[in-house]
Protein backbone atom coordinates (compact mmCIF):
# COMPACT_ATOMS: atom_id res chain seq x y z
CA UNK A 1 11.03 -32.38 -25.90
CA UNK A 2 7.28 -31.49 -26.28
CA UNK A 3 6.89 -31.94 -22.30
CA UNK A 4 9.80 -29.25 -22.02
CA UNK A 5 8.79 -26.83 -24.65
CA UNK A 6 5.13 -26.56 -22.30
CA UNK A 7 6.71 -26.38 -19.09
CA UNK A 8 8.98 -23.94 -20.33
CA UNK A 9 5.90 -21.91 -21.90
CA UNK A 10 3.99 -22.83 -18.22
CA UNK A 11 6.96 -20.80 -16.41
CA UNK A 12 7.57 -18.28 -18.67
CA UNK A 13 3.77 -17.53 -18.31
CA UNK A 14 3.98 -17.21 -14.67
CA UNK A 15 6.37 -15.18 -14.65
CA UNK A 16 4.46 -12.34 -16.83
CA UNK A 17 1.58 -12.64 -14.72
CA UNK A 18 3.42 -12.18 -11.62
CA UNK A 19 5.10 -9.12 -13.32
CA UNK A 20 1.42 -7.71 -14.71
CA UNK A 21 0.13 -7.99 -10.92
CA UNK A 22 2.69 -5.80 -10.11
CA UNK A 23 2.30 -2.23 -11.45
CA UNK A 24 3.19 0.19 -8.75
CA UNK A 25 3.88 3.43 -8.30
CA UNK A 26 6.43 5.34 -5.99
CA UNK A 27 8.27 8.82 -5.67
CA UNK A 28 11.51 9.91 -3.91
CA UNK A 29 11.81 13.23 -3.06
CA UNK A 30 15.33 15.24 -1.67
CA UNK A 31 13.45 16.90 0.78
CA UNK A 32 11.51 16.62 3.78
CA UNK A 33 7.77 16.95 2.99
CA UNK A 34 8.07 16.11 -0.76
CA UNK A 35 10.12 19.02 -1.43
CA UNK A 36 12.98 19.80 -3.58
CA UNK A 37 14.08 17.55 -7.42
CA UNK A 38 11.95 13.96 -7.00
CA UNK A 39 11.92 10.95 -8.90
CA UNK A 40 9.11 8.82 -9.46
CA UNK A 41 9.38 5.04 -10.26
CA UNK A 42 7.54 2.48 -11.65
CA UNK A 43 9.42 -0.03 -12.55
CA UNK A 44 12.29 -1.94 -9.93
CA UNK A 45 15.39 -0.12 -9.23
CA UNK A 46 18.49 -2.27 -8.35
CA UNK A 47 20.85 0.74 -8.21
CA UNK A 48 19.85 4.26 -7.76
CA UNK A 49 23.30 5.45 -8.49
CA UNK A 50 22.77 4.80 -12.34
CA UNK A 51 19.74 7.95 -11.67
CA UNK A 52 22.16 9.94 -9.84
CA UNK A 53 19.25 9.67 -7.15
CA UNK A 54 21.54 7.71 -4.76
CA UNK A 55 21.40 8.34 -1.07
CA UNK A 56 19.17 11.62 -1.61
CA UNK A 57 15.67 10.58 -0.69
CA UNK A 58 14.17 12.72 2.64
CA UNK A 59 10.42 11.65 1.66
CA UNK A 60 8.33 9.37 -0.29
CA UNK A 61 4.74 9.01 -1.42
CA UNK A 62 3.63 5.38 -2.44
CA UNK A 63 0.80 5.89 -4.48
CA UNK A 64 0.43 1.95 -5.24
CA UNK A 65 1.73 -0.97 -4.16
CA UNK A 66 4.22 -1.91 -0.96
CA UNK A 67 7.58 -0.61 -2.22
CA UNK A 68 10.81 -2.25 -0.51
CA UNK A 69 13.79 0.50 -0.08
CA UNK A 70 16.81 -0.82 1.13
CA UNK A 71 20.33 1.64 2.21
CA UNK A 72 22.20 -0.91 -0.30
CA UNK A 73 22.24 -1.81 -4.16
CA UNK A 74 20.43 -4.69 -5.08
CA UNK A 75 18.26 -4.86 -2.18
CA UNK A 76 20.88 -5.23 -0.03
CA UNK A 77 21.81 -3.65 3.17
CA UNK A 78 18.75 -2.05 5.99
CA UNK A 79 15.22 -2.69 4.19
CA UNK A 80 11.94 -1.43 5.03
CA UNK A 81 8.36 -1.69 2.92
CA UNK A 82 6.28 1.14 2.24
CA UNK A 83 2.35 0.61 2.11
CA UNK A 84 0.77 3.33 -0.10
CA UNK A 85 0.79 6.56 1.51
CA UNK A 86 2.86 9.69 2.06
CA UNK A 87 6.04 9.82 4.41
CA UNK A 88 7.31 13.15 5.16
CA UNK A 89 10.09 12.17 6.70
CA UNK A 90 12.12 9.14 6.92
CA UNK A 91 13.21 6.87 9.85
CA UNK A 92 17.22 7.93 10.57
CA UNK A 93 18.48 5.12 8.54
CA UNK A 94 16.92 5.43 5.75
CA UNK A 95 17.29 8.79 5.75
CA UNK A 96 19.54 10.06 2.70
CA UNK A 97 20.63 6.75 2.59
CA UNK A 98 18.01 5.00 0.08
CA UNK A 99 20.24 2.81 -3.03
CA UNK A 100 17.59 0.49 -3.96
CA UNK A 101 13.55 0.47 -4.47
CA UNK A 102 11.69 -2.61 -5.77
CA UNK A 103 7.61 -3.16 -5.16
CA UNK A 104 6.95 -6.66 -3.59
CA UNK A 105 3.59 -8.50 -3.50
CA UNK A 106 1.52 -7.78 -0.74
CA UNK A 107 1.99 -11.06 1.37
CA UNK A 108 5.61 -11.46 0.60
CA UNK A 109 7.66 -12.72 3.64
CA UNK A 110 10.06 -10.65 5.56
CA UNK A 111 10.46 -7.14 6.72
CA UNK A 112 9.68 -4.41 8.43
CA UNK A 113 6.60 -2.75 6.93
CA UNK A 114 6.17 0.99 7.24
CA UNK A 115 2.74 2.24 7.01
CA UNK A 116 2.47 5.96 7.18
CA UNK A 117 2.43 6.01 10.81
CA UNK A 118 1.38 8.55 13.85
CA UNK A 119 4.93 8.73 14.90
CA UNK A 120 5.45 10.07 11.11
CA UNK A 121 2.75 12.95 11.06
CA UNK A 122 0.92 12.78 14.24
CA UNK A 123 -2.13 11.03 15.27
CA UNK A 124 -4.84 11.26 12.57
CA UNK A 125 -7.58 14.31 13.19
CA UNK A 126 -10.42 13.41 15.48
CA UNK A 127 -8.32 10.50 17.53
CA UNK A 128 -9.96 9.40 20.55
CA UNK A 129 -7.89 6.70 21.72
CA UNK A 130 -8.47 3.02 21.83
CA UNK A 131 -10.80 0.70 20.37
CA UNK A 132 -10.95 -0.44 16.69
CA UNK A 133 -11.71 2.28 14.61
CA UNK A 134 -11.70 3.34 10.62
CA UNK A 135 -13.34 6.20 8.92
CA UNK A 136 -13.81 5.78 5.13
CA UNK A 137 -14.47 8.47 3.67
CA UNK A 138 -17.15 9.39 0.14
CA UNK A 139 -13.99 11.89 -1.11
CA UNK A 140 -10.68 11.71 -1.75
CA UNK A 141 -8.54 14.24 1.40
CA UNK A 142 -11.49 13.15 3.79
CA UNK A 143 -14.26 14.76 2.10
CA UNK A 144 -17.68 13.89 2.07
CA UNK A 145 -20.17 11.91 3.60
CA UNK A 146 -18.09 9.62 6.11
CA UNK A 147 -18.96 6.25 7.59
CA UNK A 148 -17.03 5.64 10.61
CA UNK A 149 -16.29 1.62 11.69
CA UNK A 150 -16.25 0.99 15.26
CA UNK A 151 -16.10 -2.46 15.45
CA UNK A 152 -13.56 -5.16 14.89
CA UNK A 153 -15.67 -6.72 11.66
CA UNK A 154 -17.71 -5.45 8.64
CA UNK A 155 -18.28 -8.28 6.20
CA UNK A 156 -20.83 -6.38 3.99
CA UNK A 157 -20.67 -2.69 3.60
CA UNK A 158 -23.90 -3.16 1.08
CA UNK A 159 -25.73 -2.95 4.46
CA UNK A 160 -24.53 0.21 5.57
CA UNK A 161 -25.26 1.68 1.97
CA UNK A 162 -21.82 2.73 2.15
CA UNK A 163 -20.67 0.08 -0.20
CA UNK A 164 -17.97 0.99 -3.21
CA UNK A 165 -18.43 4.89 -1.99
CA UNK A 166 -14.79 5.19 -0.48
CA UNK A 167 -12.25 7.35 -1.45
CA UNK A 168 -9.86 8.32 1.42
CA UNK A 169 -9.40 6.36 4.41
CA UNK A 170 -8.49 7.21 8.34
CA UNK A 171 -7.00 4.48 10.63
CA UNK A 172 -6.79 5.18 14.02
CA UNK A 173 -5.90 1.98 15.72
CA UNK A 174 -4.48 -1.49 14.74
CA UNK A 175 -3.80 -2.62 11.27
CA UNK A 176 -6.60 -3.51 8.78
CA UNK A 177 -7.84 -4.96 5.72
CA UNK A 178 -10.55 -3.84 3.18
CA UNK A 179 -11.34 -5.60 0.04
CA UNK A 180 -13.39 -5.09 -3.06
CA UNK A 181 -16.05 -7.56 -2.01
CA UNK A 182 -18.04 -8.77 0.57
CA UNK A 183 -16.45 -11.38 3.28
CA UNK A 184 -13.19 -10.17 2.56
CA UNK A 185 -12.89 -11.35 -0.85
CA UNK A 186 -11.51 -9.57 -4.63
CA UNK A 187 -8.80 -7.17 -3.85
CA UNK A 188 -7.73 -6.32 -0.58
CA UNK A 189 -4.94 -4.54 0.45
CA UNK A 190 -3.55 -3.67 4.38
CA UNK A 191 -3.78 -0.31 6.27
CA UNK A 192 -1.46 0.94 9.32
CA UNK A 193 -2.64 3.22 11.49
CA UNK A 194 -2.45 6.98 9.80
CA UNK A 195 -4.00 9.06 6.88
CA UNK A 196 -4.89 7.99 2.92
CA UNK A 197 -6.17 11.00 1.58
CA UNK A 198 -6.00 8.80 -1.78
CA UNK A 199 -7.24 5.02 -1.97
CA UNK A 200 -5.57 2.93 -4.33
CA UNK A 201 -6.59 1.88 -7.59
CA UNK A 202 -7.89 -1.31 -6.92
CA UNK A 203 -9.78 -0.31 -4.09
CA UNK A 204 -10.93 3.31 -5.06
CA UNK A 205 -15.01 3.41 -4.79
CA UNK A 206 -14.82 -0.34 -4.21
CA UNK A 207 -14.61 -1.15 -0.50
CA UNK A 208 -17.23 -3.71 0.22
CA UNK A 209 -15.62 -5.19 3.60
CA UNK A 210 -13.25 -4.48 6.07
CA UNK A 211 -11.75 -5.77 9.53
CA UNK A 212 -9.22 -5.15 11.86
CA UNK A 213 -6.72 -8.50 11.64
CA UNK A 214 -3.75 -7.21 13.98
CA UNK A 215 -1.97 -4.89 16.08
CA UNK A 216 1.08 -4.86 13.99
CA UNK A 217 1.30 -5.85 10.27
CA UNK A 218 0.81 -9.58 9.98
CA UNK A 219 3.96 -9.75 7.29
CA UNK A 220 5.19 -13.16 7.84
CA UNK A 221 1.80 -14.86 5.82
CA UNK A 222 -2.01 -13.82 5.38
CA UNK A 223 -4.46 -13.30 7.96
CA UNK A 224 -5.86 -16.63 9.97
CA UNK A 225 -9.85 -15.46 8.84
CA UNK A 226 -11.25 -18.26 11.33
CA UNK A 227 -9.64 -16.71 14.82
């Protein structure tokens, strides 16, 4: 009985820690380019209809976390995860079509993931083409000093004295990863190509390291570091 009582504790445990890791943020909007009534959540949403927010959404802006948003209630139906950024317009079925929102940890299997992409609001300013390539920037909306990466690796930023100065981020090829320590260690989190005029929480003024791992988001499990 003891045994059970502990493994039952043991669980019950995991489970709040795996909801405490979790603590998103993300905001629907009923127009394109966040205009028009919006609704931001931060907590999972089985059924938008009980918000009378169903099938309204035209834009989004993760501001943490990778949000899944599927055309269906309870996750079901056409699903696609959102990396934090802004999205000024959806992909056609998505479109007005959004039923369900629920943030997912950031190496769960599955899925299309959406970063806020070129195709979404052109190429980011300054792209030259080719070639693995960030820009972190000392200010949030790409102001400041800027340090711009030009190579596939950077295990220590303390080197560049550009280390835990980041606030806003450019990616102009390939996805990437930058973490709050050297050697790709603390938090990290994963960047598609496009523009994050706002880092993250976790990661605001405390990039340490950074690399390009793939050119498309490497969903189904983490990053092979020894390739």
């Amino acid at each position: 009985m003891a045994s059970t009582l502990v493994r039952a504790a043991l669980a019950a445990g995991l489970v709040l820690a795996t909801g405490a890791a979790l603590a998103g943020e993300i905001t629907l909007y009923e127009r394109p380019g966040f205009q028009g009534r919006s609704m931001t959540l931060r907590n999972n949403m089985p059924d938008l209809d009980r918000t009378r927010f169903n099938d309204r959404a035209e834009s989004i802006v993760v501001r943490d976390g990778v949000w899944e948003v599927c055309t269906d209630a309870r996750y079901g139906g056409r699903c696609a995860r959102l990396q934090p950024g802004e999205y000024p317009t959806l992909d056609g079925p998505l479109n007005d079509r959004i039923s369900s929102a629920r943030e997912v940890a950031q190496y769960a299997p599955q899925a299309a993931v959406a970063p806020p992409s070129p195709a979404q609001y052109g190429r980011p300013e300054g792209y030259r083409g080719g070639g693995a390539r960030a820009v972190l920037y000392e200010g949030p909306d790409f102001r400041g000093r800027a340090f711009e990466i030009d190579r596939p690796v950077v295990r220590n930023l303390d080197r560049t004295n550009f280390n835990d100065r980041a606030a806003s981020l450019r990616i102009f090829d390939g996805y990437w990863i930058f973490c709050s320590d050297a050697n790709f260690e603390g938090d990290c989190r994963t960047f598609g190509p496009g523009d994050y005029p706002q880092l993250p929480g976790d990661l605001n003024k405390r990039i340490s390291s950074g690399r390009r791992i793939a050119d498309r988001y490497p969903y189904e499990g983490r990053p092979n570091w020894n390739r």
